[in-house]
Protein backbone atom coordinates (compact mmCIF):
# COMPACT_ATOMS: atom_id res chain seq x y z
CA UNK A 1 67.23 90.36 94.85
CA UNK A 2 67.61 90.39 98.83
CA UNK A 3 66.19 94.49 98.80
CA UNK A 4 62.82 93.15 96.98
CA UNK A 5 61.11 92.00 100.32
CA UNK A 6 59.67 94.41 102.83
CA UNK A 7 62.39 95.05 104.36
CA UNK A 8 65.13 97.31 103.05
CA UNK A 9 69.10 96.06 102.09
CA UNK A 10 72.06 96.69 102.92
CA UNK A 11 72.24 99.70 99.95
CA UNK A 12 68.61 100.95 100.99
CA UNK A 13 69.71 101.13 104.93
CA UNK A 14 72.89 102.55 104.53
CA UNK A 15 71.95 104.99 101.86
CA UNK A 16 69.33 106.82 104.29
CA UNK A 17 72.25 107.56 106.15
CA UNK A 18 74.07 109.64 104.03
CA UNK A 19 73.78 113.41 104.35
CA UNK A 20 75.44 116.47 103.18
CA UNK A 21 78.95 115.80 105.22
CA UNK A 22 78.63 112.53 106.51
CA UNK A 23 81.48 110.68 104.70
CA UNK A 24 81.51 108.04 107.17
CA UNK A 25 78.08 107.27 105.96
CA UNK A 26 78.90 107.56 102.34
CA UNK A 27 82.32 105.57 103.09
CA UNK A 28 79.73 102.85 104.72
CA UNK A 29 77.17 102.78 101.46
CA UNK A 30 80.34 102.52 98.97
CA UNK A 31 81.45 99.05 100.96
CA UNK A 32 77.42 97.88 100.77
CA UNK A 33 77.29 98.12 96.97
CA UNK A 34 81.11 96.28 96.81
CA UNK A 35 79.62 93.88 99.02
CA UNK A 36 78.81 90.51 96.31
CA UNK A 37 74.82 89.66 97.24
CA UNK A 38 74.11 92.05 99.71
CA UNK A 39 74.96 94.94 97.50
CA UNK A 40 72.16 94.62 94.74
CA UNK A 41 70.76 97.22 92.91
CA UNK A 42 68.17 97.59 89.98
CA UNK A 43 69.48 99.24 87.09
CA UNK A 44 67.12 101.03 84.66
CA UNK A 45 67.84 100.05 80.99
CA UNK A 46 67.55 102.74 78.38
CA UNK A 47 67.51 100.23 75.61
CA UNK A 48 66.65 96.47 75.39
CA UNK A 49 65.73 93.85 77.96
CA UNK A 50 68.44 92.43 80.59
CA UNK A 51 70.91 90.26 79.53
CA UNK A 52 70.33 91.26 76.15
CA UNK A 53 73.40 92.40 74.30
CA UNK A 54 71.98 95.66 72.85
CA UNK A 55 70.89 96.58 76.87
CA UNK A 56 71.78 99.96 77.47
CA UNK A 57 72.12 101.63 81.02
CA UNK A 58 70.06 105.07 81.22
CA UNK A 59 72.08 108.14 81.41
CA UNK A 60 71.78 111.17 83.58
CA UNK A 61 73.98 114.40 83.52
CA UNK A 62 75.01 116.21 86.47
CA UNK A 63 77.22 119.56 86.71
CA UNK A 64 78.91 118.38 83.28
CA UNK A 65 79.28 114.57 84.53
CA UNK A 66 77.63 111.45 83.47
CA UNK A 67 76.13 109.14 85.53
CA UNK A 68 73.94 106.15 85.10
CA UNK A 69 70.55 105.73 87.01
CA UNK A 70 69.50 103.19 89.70
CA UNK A 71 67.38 102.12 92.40
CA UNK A 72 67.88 100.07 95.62
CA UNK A 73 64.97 97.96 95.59
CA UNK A 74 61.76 96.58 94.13
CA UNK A 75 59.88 99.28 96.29
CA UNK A 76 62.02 102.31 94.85
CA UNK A 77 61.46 100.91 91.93
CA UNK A 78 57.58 100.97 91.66
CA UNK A 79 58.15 104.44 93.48
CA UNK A 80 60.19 105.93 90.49
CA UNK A 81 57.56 105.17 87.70
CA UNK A 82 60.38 103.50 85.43
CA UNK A 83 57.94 102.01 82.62
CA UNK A 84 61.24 100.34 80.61
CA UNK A 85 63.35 97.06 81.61
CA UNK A 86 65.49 97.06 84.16
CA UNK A 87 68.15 94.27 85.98
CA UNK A 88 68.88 93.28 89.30
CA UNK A 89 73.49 93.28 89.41
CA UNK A 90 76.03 93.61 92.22
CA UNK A 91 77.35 96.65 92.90
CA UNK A 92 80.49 95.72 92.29
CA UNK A 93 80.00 94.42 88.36
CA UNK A 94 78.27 97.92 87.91
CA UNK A 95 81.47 99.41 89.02
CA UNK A 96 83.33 97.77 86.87
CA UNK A 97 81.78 98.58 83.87
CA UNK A 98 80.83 102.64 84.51
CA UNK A 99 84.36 103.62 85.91
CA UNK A 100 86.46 102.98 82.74
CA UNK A 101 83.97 105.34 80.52
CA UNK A 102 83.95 107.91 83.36
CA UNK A 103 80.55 107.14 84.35
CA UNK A 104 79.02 107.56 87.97
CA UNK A 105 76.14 105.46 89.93
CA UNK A 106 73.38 108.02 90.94
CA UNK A 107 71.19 106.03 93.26
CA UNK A 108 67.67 107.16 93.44
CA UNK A 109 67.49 109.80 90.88
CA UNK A 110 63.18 109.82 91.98
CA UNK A 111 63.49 110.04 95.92
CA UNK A 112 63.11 113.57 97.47
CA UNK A 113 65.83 115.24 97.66
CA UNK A 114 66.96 113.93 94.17
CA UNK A 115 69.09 110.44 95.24
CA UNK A 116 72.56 110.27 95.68
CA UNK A 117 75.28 110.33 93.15
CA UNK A 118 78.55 108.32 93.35
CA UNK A 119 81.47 109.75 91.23
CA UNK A 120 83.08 107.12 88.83
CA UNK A 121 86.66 107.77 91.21
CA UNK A 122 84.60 105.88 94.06
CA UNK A 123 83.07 103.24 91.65
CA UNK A 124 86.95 103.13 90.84
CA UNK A 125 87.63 102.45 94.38
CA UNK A 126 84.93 100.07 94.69
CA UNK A 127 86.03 97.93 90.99
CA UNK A 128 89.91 98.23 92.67
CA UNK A 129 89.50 97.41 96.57
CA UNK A 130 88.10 100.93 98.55
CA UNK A 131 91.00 99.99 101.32
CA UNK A 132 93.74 100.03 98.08
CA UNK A 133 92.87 104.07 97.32
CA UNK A 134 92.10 106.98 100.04
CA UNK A 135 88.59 107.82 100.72
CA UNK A 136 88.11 111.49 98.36
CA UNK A 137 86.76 113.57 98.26
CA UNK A 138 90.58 114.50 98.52
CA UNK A 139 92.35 118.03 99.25
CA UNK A 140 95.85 118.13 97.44
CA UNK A 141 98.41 120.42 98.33
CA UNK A 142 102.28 121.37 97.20
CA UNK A 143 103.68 119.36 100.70
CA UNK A 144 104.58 122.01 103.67
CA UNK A 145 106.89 119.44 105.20
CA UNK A 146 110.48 119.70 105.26
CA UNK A 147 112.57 116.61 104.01
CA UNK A 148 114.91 117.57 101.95
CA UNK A 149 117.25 114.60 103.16
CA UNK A 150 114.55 112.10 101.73
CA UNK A 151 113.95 113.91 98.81
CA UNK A 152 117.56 113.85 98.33
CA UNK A 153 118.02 110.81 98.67
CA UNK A 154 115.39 109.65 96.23
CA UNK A 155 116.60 112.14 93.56
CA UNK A 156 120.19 109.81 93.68
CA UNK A 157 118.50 107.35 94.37
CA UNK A 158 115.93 107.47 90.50
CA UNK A 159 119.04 108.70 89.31
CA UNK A 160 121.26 105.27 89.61
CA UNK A 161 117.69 103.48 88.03
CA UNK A 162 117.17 103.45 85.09
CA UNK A 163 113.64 103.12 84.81
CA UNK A 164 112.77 106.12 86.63
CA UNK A 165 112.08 109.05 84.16
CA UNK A 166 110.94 111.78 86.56
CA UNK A 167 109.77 111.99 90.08
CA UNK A 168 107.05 114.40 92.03
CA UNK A 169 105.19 114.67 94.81
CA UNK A 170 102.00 116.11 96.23
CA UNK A 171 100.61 116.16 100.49
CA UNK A 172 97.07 114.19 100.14
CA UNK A 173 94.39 115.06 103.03
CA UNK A 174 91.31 111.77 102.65
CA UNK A 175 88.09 112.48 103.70
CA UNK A 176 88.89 109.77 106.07
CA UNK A 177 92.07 108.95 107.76
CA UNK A 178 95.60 110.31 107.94
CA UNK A 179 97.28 112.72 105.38
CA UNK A 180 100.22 111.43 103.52
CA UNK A 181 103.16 112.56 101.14
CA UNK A 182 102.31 110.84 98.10
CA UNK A 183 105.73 110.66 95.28
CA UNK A 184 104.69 110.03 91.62
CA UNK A 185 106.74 107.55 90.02
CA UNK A 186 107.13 108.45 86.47
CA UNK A 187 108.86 105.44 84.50
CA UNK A 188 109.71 104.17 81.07
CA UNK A 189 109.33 100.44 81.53
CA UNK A 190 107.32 98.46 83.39
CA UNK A 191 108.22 94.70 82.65
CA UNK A 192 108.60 92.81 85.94
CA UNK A 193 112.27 93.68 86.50
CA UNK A 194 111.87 97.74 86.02
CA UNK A 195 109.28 97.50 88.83
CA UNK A 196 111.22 95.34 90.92
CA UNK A 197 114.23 98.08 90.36
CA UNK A 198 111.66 100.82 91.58
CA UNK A 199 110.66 99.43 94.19
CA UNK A 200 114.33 98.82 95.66
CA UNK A 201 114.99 102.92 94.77
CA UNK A 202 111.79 103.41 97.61
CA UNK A 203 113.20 100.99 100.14
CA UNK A 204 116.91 102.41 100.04
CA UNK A 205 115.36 105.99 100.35
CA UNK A 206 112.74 105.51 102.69
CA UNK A 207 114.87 105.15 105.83
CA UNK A 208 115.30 108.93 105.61
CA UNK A 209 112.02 109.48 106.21
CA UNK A 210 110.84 111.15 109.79
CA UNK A 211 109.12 108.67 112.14
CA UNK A 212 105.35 109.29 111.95
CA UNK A 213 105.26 110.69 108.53
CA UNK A 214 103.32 108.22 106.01
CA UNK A 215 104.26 107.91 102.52
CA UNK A 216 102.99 106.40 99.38
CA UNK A 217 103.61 106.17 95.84
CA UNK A 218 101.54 106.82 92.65
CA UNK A 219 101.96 105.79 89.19
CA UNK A 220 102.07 108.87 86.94
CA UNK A 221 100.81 106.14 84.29
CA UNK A 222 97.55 105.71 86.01
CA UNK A 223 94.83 107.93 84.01
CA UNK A 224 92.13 107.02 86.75
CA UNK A 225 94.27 108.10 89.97
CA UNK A 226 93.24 111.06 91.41
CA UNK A 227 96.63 111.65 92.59
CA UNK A 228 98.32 111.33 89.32
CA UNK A 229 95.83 113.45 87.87
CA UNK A 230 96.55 116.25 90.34
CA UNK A 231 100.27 115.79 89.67
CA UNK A 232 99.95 115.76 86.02
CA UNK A 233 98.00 119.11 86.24
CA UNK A 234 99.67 121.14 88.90
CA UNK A 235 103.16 120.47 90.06
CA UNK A 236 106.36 119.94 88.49
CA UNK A 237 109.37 117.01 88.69
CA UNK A 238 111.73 117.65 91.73
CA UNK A 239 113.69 115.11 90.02
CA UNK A 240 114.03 114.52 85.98
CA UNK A 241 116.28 112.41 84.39
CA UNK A 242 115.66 114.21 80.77
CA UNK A 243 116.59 117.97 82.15
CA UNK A 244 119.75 116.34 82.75
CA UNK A 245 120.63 114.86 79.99
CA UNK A 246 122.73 116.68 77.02
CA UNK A 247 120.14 118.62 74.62
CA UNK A 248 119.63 116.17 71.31
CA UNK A 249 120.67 117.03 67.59
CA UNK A 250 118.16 118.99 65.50
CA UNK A 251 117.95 116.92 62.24
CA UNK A 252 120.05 118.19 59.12
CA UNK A 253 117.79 121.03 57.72
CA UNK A 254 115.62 120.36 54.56
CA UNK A 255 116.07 116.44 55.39
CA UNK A 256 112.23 116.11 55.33
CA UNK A 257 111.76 117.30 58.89
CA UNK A 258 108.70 119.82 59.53
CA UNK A 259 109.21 122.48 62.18
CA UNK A 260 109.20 121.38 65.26
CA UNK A 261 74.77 113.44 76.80
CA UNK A 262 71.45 112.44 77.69
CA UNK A 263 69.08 112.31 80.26
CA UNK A 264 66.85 110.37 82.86
């Protein structure tokens, strides 16, 4: 409980830094609460005591998205009036357990100015490893640039694979650090050897790739990615095995075929 002393923790200290904007700030609070120890924070049970296994986190809504409510020390705890149970957890456990359900961290809910949230894509990043995904909030675009060598090459490249069911591809601008050219591997297997196939396809193509542009991959599988989520929604395969292949037999007619909440 290292915030429960006079002076404030690493959450509390780097949390008054973040404003409106400052995503080097927020970027600085997300690696204090995936810091083990030193990221602490008291979260306010809804329902039993903690440990207990009917403990429930409060919930809080925000612009149609849940999140569940904390505090960064003993003080701010006093401070918010909270009369139910609460427990002292690492950051990083929280994470673990909100992200999956699609449930944020709002820190503070009381303070003036109404705390700070933290979508369940960052407590994704912190669960994960924040340097393993880009720092959102992201900006995704159709890509401007002009490879059509590379993307050639890739296309007969996923062709001669045959785990690869589709390729696309989207330009990703962080919040911090350098755009990239993200591809979205679409597959039908993943057992050890399919991957391992994959991963070959990206090393035989990538040497047609200009010097200085980065690239990265994304698995269209992923239902938490950001990335894949953009792709899903907005862009279509530059390459696709299926479109290629011949059109299948309709079944023999009359065979038995069918035609085709809460608060804080």
């Amino acid at each position: 409980m290292s915030a429960s002393g006079t002076t404030a923790g690493q959450v509390e200290q780097t949390l008054r830094q973040v404003t409106p904007g400052r995503y080097d700030a927020y970027e600085a609070l997300l690696r204090a609460l995936a810091t083990p120890s030193s990221g602490q924070i008291w979260m306010l049970l809804w329902h039993g005591q903690a440990g207990s296994p009917d403990a429930q986190y409060g919930r809080m809504e925000v612009d149609g998205h849940g999140y569940a409510p904390c505090v960064t020390s003993a003080q701010e705890l006093s401070a918010s009036g909270w009369m139910r149970s609460y427990e002292v957890v690492d950051g990083l456990d929280v994470a673990r357990t909100l992200y999956p359900d699609h449930y944020g961290l709002w820190l503070n809910p009381h303070a003036p100015g109404g705390g700070v949230g933290i979508p369940w894509l960052d407590l994704r990043r912190i669960a994960t490893g924040l340097d393993r995904q880009p720092a959102g909030p992201l900006s995704l675009f159709e890509p401007a640039v002009e490879v059509p060598q590379f993307y050639a090459l890739l296309a007969q490249n996923a062709h001669r694979t045959p785990a690869v069911r589709s390729l696309r591809r989207a330009w990703v601008q962080p919040a911090l650090g350098a755009p990239y050219l993200a591809i979205g591997l679409d597959v039908y297997d993943t057992s050890p050897a399919a991957v391992d196939s994959v991963r070959a396809m990206m090393q035989q193509s990538i040497g047609a790739v200009p010097d200085g542009l980065p690239v990265s991959t994304v698995a269209m599988s992923d239902e938490y990615d950001p990335v894949a989520m953009w792709l899903r929604a907005n862009s279509r395969p530059f390459y696709d095995r299926e479109s290629h292949a011949p059109p299948a037999q309709a079944p023999a007619a009359g065979y038995g075929y069918p035609p085709a909440p809460g608060g804080y």
